[in-house]
Protein backbone atom coordinates (compact mmCIF):
# COMPACT_ATOMS: atom_id res chain seq x y z
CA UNK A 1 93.16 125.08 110.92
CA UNK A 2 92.70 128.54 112.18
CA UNK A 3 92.39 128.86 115.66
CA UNK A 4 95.76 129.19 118.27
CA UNK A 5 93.87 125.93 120.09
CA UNK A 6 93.83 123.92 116.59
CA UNK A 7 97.62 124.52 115.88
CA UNK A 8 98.95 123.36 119.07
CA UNK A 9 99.18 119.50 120.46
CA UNK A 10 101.53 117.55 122.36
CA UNK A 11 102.61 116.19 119.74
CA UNK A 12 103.82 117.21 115.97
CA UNK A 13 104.73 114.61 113.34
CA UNK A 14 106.45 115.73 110.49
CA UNK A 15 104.35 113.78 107.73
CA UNK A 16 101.07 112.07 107.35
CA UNK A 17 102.20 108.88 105.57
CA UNK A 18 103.07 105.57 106.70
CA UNK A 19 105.04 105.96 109.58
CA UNK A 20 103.39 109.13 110.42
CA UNK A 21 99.92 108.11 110.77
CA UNK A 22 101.06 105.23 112.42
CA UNK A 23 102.90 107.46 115.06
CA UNK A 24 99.43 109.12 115.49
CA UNK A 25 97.32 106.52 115.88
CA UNK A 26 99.60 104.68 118.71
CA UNK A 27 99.49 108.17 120.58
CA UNK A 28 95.92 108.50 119.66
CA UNK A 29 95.32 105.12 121.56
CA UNK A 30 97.31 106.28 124.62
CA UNK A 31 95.36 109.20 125.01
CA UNK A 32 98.23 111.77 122.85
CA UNK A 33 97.00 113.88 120.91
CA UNK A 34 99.29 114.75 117.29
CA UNK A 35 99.03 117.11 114.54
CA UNK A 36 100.10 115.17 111.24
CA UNK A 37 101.64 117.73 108.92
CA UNK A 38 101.77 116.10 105.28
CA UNK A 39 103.08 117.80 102.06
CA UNK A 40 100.79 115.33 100.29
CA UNK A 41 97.30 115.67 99.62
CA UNK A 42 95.38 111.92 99.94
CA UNK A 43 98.16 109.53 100.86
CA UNK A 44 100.43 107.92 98.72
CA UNK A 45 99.17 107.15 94.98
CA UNK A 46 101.76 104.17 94.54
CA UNK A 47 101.45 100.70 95.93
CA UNK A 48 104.92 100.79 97.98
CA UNK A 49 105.31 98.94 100.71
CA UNK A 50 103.13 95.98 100.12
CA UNK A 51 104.92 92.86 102.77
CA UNK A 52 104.02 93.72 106.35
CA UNK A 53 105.43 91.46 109.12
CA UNK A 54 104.38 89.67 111.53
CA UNK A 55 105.14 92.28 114.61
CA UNK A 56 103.64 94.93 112.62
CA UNK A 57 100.47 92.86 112.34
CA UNK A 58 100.56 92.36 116.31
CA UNK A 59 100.79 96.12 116.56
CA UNK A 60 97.65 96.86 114.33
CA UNK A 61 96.09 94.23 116.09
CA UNK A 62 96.60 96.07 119.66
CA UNK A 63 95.46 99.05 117.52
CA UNK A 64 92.17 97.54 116.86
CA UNK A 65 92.80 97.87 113.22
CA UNK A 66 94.15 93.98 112.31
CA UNK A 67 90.87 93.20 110.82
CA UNK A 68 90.00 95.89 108.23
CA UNK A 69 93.83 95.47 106.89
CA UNK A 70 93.67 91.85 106.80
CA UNK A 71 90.40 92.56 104.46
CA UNK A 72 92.23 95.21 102.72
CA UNK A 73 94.83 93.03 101.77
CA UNK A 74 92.36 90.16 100.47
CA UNK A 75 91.20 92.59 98.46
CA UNK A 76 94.29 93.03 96.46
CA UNK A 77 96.86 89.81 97.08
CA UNK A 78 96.45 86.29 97.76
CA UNK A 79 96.57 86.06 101.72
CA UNK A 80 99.86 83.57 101.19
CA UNK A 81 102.59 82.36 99.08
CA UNK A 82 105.78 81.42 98.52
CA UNK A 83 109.02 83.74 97.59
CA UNK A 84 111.29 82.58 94.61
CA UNK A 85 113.93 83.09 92.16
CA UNK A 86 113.31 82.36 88.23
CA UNK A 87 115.47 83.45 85.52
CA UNK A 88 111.74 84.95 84.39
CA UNK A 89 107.70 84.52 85.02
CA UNK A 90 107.60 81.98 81.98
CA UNK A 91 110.91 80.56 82.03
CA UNK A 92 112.85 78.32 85.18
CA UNK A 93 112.79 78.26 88.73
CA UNK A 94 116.31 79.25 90.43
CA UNK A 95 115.33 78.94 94.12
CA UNK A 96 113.47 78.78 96.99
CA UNK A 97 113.73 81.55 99.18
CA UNK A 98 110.99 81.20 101.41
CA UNK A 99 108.56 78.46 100.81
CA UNK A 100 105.54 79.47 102.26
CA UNK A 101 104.79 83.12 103.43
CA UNK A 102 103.33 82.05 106.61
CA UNK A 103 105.00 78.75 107.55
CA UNK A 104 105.36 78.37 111.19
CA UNK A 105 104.44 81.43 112.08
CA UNK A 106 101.75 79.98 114.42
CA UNK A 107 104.15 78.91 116.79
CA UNK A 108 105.20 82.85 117.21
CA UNK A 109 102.52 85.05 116.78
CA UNK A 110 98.44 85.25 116.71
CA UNK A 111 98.94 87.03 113.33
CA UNK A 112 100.01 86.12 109.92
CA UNK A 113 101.98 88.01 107.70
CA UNK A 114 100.76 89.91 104.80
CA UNK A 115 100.70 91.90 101.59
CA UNK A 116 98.82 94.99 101.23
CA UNK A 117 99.53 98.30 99.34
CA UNK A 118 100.43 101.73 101.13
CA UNK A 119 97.20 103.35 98.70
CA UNK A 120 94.87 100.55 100.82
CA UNK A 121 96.57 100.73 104.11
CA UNK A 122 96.38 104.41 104.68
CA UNK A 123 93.18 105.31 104.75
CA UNK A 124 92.97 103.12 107.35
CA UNK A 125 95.22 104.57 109.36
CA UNK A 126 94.34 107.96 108.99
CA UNK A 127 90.68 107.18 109.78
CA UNK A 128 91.84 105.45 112.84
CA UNK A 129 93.80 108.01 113.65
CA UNK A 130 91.58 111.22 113.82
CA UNK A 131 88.86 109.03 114.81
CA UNK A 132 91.02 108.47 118.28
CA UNK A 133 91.69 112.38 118.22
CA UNK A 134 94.59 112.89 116.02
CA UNK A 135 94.03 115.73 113.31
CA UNK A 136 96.17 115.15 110.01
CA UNK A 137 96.97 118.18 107.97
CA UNK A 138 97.65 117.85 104.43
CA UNK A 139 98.52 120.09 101.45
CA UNK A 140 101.24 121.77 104.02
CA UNK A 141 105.30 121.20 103.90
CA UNK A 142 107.60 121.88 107.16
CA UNK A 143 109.97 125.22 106.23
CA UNK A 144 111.79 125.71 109.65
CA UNK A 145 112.02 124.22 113.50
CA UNK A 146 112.96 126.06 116.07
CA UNK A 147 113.06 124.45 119.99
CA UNK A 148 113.13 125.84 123.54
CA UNK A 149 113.12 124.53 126.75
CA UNK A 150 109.89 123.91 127.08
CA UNK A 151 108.02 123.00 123.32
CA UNK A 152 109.22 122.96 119.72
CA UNK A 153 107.92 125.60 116.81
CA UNK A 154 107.33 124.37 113.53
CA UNK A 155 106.82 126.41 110.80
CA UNK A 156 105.03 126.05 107.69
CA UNK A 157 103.35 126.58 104.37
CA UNK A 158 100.38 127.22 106.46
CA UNK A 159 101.75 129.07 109.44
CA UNK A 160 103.82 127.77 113.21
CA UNK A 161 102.73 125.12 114.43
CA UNK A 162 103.43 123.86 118.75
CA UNK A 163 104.47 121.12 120.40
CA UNK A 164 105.58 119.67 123.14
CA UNK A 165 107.60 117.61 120.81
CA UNK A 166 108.38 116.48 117.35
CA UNK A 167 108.76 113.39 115.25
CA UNK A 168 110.30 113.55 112.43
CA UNK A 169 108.41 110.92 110.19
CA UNK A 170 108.75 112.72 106.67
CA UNK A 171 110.51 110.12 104.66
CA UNK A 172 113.85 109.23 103.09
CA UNK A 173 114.43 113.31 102.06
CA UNK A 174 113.64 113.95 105.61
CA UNK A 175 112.86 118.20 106.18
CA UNK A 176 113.24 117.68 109.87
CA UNK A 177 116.20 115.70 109.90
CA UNK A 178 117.90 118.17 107.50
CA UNK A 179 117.34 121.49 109.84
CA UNK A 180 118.61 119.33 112.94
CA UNK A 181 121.65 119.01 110.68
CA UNK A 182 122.11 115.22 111.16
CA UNK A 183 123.98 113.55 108.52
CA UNK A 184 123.44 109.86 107.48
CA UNK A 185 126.31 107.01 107.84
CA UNK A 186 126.19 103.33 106.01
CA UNK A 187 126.98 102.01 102.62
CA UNK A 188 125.69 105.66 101.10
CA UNK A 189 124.50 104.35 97.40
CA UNK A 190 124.96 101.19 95.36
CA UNK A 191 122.54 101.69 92.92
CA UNK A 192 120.23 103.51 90.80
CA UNK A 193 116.95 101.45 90.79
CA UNK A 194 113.24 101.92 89.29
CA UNK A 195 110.02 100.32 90.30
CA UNK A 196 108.01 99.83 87.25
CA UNK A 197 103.85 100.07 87.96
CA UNK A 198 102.27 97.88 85.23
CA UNK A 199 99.41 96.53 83.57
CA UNK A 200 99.56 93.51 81.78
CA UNK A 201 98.23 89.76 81.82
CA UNK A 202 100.04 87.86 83.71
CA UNK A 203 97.51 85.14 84.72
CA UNK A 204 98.92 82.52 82.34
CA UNK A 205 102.47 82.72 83.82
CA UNK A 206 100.71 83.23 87.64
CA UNK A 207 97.32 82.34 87.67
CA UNK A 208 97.84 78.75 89.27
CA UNK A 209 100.69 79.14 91.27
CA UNK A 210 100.89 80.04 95.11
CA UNK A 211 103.43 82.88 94.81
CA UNK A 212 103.94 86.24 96.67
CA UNK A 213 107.17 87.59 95.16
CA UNK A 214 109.10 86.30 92.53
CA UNK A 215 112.84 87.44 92.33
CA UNK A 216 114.08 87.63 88.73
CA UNK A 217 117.59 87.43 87.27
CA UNK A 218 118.42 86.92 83.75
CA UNK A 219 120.94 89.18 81.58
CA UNK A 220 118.81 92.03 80.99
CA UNK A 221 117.95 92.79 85.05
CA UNK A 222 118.00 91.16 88.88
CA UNK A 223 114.99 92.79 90.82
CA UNK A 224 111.15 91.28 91.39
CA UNK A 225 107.93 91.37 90.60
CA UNK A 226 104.81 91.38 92.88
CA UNK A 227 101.25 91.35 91.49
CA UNK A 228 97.55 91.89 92.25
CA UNK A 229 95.46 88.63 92.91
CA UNK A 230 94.52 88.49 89.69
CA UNK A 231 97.26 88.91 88.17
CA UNK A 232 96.26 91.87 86.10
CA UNK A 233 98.35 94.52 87.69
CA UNK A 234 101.39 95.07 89.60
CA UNK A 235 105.00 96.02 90.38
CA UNK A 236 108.50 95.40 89.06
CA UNK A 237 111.42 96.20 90.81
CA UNK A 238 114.86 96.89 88.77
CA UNK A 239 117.44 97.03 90.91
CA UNK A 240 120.25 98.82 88.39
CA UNK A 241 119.55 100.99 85.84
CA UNK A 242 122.92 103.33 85.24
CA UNK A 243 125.46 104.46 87.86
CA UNK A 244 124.54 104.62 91.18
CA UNK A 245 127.11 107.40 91.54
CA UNK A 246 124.41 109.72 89.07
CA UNK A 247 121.43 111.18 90.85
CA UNK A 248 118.24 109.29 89.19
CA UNK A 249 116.29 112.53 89.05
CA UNK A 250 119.17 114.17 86.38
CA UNK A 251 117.92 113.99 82.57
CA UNK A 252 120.72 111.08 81.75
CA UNK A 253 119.55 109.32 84.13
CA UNK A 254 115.81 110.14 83.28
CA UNK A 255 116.80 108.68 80.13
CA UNK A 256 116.87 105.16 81.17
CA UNK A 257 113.09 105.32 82.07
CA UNK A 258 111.32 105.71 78.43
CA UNK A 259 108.35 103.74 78.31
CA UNK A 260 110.05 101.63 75.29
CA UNK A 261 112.74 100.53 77.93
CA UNK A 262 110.47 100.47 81.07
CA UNK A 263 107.73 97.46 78.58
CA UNK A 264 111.36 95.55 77.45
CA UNK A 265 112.13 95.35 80.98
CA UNK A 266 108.26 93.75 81.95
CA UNK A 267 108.13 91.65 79.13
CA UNK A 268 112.17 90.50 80.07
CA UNK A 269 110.98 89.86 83.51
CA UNK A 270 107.52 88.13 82.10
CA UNK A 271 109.58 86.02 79.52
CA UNK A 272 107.20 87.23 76.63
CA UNK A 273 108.55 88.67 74.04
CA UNK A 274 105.15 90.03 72.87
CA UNK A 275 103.28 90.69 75.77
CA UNK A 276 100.58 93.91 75.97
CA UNK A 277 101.66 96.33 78.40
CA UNK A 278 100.44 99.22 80.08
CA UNK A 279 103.15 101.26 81.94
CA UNK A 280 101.13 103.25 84.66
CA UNK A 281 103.79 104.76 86.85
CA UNK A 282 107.41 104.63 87.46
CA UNK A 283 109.65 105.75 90.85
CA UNK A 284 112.96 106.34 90.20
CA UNK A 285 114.94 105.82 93.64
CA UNK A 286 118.65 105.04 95.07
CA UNK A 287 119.32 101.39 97.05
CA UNK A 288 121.16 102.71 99.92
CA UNK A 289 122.22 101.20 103.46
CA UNK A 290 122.36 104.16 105.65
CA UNK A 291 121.10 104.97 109.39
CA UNK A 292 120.85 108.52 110.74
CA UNK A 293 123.87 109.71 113.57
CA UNK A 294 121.19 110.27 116.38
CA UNK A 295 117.45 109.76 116.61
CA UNK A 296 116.92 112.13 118.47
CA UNK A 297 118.17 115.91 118.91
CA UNK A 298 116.48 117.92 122.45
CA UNK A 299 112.44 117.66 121.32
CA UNK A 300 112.77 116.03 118.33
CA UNK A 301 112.71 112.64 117.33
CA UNK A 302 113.03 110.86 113.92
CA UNK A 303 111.35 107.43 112.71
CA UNK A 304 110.63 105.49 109.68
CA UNK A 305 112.73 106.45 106.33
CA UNK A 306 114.17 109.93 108.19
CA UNK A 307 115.99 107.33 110.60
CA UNK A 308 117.20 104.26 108.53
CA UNK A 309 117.65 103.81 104.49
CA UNK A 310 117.55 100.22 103.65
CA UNK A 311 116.80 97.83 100.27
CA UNK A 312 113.60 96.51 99.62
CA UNK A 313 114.31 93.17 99.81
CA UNK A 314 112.72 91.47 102.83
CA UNK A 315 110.12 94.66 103.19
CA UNK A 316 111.88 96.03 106.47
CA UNK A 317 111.74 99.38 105.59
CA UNK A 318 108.50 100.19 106.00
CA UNK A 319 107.78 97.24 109.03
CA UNK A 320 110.86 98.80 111.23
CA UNK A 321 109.76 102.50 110.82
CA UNK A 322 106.53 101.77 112.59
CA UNK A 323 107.83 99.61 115.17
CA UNK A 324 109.80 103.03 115.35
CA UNK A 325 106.69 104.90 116.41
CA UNK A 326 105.25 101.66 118.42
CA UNK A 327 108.37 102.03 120.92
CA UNK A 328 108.45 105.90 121.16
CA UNK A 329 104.32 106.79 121.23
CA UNK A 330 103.83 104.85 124.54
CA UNK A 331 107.24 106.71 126.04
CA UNK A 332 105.89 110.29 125.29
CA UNK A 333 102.52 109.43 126.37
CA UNK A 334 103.98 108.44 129.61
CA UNK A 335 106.17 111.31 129.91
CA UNK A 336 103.15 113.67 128.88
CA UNK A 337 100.95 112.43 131.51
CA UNK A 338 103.56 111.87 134.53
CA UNK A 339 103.75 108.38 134.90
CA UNK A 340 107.10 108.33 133.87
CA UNK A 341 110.54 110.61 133.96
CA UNK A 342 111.87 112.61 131.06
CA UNK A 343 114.26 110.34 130.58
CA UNK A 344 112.32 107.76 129.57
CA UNK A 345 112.49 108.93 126.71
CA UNK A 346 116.01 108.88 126.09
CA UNK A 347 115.65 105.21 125.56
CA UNK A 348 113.94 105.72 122.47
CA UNK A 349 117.65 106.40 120.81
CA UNK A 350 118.99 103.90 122.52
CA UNK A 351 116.67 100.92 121.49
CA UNK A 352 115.98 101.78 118.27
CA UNK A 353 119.30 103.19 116.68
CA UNK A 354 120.78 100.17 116.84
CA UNK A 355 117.83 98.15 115.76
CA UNK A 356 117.86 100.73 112.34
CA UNK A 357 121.58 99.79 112.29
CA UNK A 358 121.02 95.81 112.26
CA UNK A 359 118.21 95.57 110.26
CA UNK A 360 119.61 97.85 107.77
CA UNK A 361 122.46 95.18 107.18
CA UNK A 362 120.56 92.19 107.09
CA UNK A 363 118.33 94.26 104.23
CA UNK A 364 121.42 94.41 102.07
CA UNK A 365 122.96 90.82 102.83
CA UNK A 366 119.52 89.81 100.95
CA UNK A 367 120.08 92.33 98.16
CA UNK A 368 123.13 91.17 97.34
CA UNK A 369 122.75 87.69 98.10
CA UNK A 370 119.14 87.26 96.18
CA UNK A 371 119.60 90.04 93.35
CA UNK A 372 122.53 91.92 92.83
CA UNK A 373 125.52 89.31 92.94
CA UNK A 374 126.56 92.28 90.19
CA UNK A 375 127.89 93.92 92.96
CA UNK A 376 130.44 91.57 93.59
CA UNK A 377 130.06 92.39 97.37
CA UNK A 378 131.55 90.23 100.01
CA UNK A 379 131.48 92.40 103.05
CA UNK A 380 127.57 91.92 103.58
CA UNK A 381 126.76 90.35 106.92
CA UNK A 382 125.71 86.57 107.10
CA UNK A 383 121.87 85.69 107.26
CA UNK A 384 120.05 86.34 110.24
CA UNK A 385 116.31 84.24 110.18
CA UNK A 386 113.24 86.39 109.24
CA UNK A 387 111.85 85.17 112.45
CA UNK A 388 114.90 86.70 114.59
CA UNK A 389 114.96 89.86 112.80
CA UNK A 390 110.81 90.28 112.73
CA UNK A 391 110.36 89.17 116.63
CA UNK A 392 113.83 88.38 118.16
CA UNK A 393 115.37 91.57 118.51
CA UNK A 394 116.67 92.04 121.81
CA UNK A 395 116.72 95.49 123.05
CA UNK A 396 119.10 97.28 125.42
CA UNK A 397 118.61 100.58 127.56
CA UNK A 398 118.31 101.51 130.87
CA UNK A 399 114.08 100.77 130.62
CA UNK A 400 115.40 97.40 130.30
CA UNK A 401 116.81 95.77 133.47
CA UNK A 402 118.79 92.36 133.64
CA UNK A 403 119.43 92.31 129.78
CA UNK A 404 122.45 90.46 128.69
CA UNK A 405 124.28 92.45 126.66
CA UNK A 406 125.90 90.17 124.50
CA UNK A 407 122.14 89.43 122.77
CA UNK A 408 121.27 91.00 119.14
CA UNK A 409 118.94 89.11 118.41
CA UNK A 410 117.14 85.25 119.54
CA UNK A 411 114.80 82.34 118.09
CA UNK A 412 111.47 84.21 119.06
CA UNK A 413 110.34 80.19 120.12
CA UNK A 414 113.52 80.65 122.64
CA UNK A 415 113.44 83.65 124.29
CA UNK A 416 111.56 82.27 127.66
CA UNK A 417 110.84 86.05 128.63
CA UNK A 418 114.57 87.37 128.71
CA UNK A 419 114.49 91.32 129.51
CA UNK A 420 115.13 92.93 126.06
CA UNK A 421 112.94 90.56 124.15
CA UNK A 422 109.42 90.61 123.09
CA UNK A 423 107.28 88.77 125.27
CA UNK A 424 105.78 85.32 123.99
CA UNK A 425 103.09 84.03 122.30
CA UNK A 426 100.71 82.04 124.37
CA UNK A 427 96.88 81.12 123.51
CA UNK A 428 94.68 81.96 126.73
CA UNK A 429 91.43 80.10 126.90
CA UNK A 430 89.05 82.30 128.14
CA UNK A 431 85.39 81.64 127.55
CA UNK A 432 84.25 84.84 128.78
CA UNK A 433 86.77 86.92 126.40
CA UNK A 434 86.76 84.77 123.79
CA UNK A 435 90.40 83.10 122.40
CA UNK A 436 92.93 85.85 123.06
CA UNK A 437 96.93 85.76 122.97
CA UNK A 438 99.25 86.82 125.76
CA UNK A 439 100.28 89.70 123.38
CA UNK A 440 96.70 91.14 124.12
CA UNK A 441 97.34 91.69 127.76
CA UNK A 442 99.61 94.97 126.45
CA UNK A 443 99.42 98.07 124.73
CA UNK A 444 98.96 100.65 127.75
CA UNK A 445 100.26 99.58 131.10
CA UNK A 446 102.96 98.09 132.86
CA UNK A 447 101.78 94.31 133.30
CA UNK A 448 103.36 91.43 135.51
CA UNK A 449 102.69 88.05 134.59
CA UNK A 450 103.10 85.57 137.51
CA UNK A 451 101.58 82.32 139.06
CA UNK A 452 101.33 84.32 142.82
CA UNK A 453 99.60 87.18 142.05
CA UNK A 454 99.24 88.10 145.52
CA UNK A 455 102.63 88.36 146.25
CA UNK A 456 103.23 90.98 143.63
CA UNK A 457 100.37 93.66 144.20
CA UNK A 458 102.20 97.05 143.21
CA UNK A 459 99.77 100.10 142.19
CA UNK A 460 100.41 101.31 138.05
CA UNK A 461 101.01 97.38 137.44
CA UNK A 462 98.46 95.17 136.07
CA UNK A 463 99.04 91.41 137.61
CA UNK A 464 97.60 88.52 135.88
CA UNK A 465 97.82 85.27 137.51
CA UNK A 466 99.17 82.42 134.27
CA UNK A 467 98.43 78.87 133.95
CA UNK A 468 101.12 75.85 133.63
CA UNK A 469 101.42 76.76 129.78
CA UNK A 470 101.73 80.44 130.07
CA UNK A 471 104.79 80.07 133.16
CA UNK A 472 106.64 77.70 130.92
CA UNK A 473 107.01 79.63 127.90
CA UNK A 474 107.51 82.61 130.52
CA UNK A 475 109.74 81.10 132.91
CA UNK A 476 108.25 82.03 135.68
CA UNK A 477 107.48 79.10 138.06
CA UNK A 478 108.06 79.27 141.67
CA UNK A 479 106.47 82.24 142.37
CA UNK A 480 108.66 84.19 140.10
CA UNK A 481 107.49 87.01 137.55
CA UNK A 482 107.64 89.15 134.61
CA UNK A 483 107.20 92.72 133.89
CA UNK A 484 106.09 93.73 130.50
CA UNK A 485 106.04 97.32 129.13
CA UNK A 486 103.23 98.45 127.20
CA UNK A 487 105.19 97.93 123.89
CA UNK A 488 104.98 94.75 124.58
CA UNK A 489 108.88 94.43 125.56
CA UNK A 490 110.25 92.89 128.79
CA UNK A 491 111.08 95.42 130.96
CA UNK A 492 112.29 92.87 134.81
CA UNK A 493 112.15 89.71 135.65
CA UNK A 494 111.90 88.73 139.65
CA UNK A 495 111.76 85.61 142.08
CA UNK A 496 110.43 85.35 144.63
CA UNK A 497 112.71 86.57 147.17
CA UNK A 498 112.90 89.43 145.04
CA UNK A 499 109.48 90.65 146.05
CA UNK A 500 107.10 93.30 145.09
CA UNK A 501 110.27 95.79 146.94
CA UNK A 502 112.49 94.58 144.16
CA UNK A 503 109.28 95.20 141.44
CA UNK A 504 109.04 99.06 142.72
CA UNK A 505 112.68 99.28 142.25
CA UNK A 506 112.54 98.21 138.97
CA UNK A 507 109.41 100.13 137.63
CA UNK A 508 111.70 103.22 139.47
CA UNK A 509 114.46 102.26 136.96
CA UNK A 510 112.31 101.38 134.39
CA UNK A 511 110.15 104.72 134.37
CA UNK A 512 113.55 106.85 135.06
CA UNK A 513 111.83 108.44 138.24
């Protein structure tokens, strides 16, 4: 990176991990290009973030990158499983959380959800990344933004960096989100927690049985363990160790972490007394419920971890921050290029905020209902189905029109094309293309689904005419229609009478031209 040319994009992103890369390839595929900026050199060397959900999966699949990750992950995990509760790995089963990890998911989506670790899935990313244009700089930590009018400044261990604008996508201790000065609100902290890497034998407690995570409580800990296919390696999550109101990283609380307590705690969780272990890692980190004030301050934009703190349990953390950068890459590549106003991207905040804030909650009614009834906590709110909060959230802004306020969230098999909602799941038979999904009709333009296709010719929309299948789960018989954005969200829905006048209105509205 030495050149003037090589240090300026559209687009900065304030770290090269998950969410970041993620961010970059999305703009890479609309034509955007990004400058990563990681502290890190060669991605994460933990296996965090393992459970990816089904919209996440539909997103690498518009990507083009749902193949390689399903491989990835059959690599490492078995491809499905169920989720339960045992007082340990040897000992009695407590409950059934979720039976199968993919059950009925058919109905809702052409992908299945999956396990893969954050050491397998980034490389993939970042090849897809700069291979669509995006450069990722490592080795290099943000020191200072400054914005104008016109582009943002960041500088650097390695000099300014320019922009058009920012995202902030550097992670719970977020640099970016500390300059802009905006504070977190929530829960704050309710525990002091460690994740445990291990090595150890596990195949005669696992080996036979169809499991993806098992939850643990017994009197030494609550938190869960999730291990390699062949049950050689893994991860334990503890989900108390000390105060919460002492900052992990202080020597009392380093204490806790020996490697004489950290093998008690696997072979507690294992239910063998005597079992060989091999500690190979251990993250000390803080459960916390917490969303950022604003998303978004002039230029800059946050996503991922420097938005929303949540548990682990139900693996939203990681899923919601790039759904973050799904929703705001195609909105600054249409701002960038003209097709839509600068306030487009004002709905960025608006959408997502209050996503962070919901899914944020429904992360710490399952702590505290699966793991940590220690808390005594009876404020959490109730139990919202995996399916609602993966694919039923139903968004509100002004680049949604005809919304009904009153929706948080739906029964993705309900949602018959509402504005707000992600559009349905529908096989298309199409011998020429091969078996594709309705989902694979978006990713880059504004496309109306309709049985009249004539009637609705409007240039920047793509029109595809639907069979009797399609306009039921769609709702639109009679002539009517629906307009999806490139995320994949509905945007409109017309009749008829409305017209391709009332269509131009709405992509006016839509676009905030």
């Amino acid at each position: 990176m030495t050149t003037e040319q090589e240090r300026e994009a559209p687009v900065l992103i304030a770290g090269g991990g998950l969410i970041g890369l993620s961010m970059a390839m999305f703009l890479a595929r609309h034509g955007v290009r990004s400058i990563a900026i990681e502290r890190l050199r060669g991605g994460s060397p933990l296996p965090r973030a393992a459970h990816f959900h089904l919209r996440t999966i539909e997103l690498f699949r518009a990507a083009g990158i749902e193949q390689e990750v399903i491989a990835q992950s059959a690599l490492e995990f078995l491809p499905e499983g169920a989720i339960i509760a045992m007082d340990s790995l040897s000992g009695h089963k407590l409950a059934d959380i979720i039976p199968s990890l993919n059950a009925g998911v058919e109905e809702v989506s052409p992908c299945r959800r999956l396990f893969v670790s954050q050491p397998g899935l980034e490389p993939i990313l970042r090849r897809a990344a700069r291979e669509a244009g995006a450069t990722v700089v490592e080795g290099v930590e943000v020191t200072r933004v400054e914005q104008d009018a016109d582009a943002v400044t960041v500088e650097t261990t390695d000099g300014a960096f320019r922009g058009h604008y920012l995202v902030g996508a550097d992670g719970a201790h977020s640099t970016v989100r500390e300059l802009l000065g905006i504070p977190f609100e929530g829960r704050g902290v309710f525990s002091n927690s460690i994740t445990i890497y291990f090595t150890a034998d596990l195949w005669p407690q696992l080996g036979d049985k169809p499991l993806s995570v098992i939850y643990i409580n017994n009197p030494m800990f609550a938190g869960f363990f999730r291990m390699t296919r062949d049950c050689q390696a893994g991860f334990l999550v503890v989900n108390t160790v000390g105060d919460p109101a002492t900052n992990p990283d202080t020597a009392n609380a380093a204490a806790d972490v020996s490697e004489e307590r950290l093998v008690a705690l696997v072979r507690a969780g294992a239910g063998v007394p005597d079992l060989p272990v091999r500690i190979d890692g251990v993250a000390r980190w803080r459960a916390v419920s917490d969303v950022a004030q604003r998303y978004r301050d002039g230029r800059v934009f946050l996503a991922g971890d420097a938005a929303h703190l949540m548990p682990p349990n139900g693996g939203f953390g990681g899923n919601t921050g790039i759904h973050d950068a799904y929703n705001l890459a195609w909105k600054l590549a249409y701002v960038l290029d003209g097709t839509a106003g600068v306030g487009l991207v004002d709905s960025y905040e608006s959408e997502r905020l209050p996503v962070g804030r919901f899914t944020v909650e429904q992360a710490y009614t399952r702590y505290v209902t699966r793991t940590a009834t220690y808390l005594g906590a009876t404020d959490y709110e109730p139990l919202v189905p995996d399916f609602n909060v993966e694919l039923g959230y139903v968004h509100h802004s002004d680049a949604v029109i005809g919304d009904n306020p009153e929706l948080i969230h739906v029964d993705p098999r309900e949602t018959r094309a509402e504005p707000g909602t992600r559009a349905p799941h529908v096989w298309l038979e199409d011998e020429a293309a091969g078996r594709i999904s309705t989902l694979d009709l978006f990713g880059h333009a504004m496309v109306l689904l309709t049985t009249d296709p004539a009637a609705w010719r409007v240039p920047g929309v793509q029109v595809h005419a639907v069979d009797d299948r399609v306009a039921a789960a769609y709702d639109v018989h009679d002539g009517a229609a629906v307009l999806v954005r490139p995320d994949g969200v509905v945007a409109w829905r017309g009749s008829r009478d409305t017209g391709a006048d009332g269509l131009r209105q709405a992509l006016v509205a839509v676009l905030a031209h």
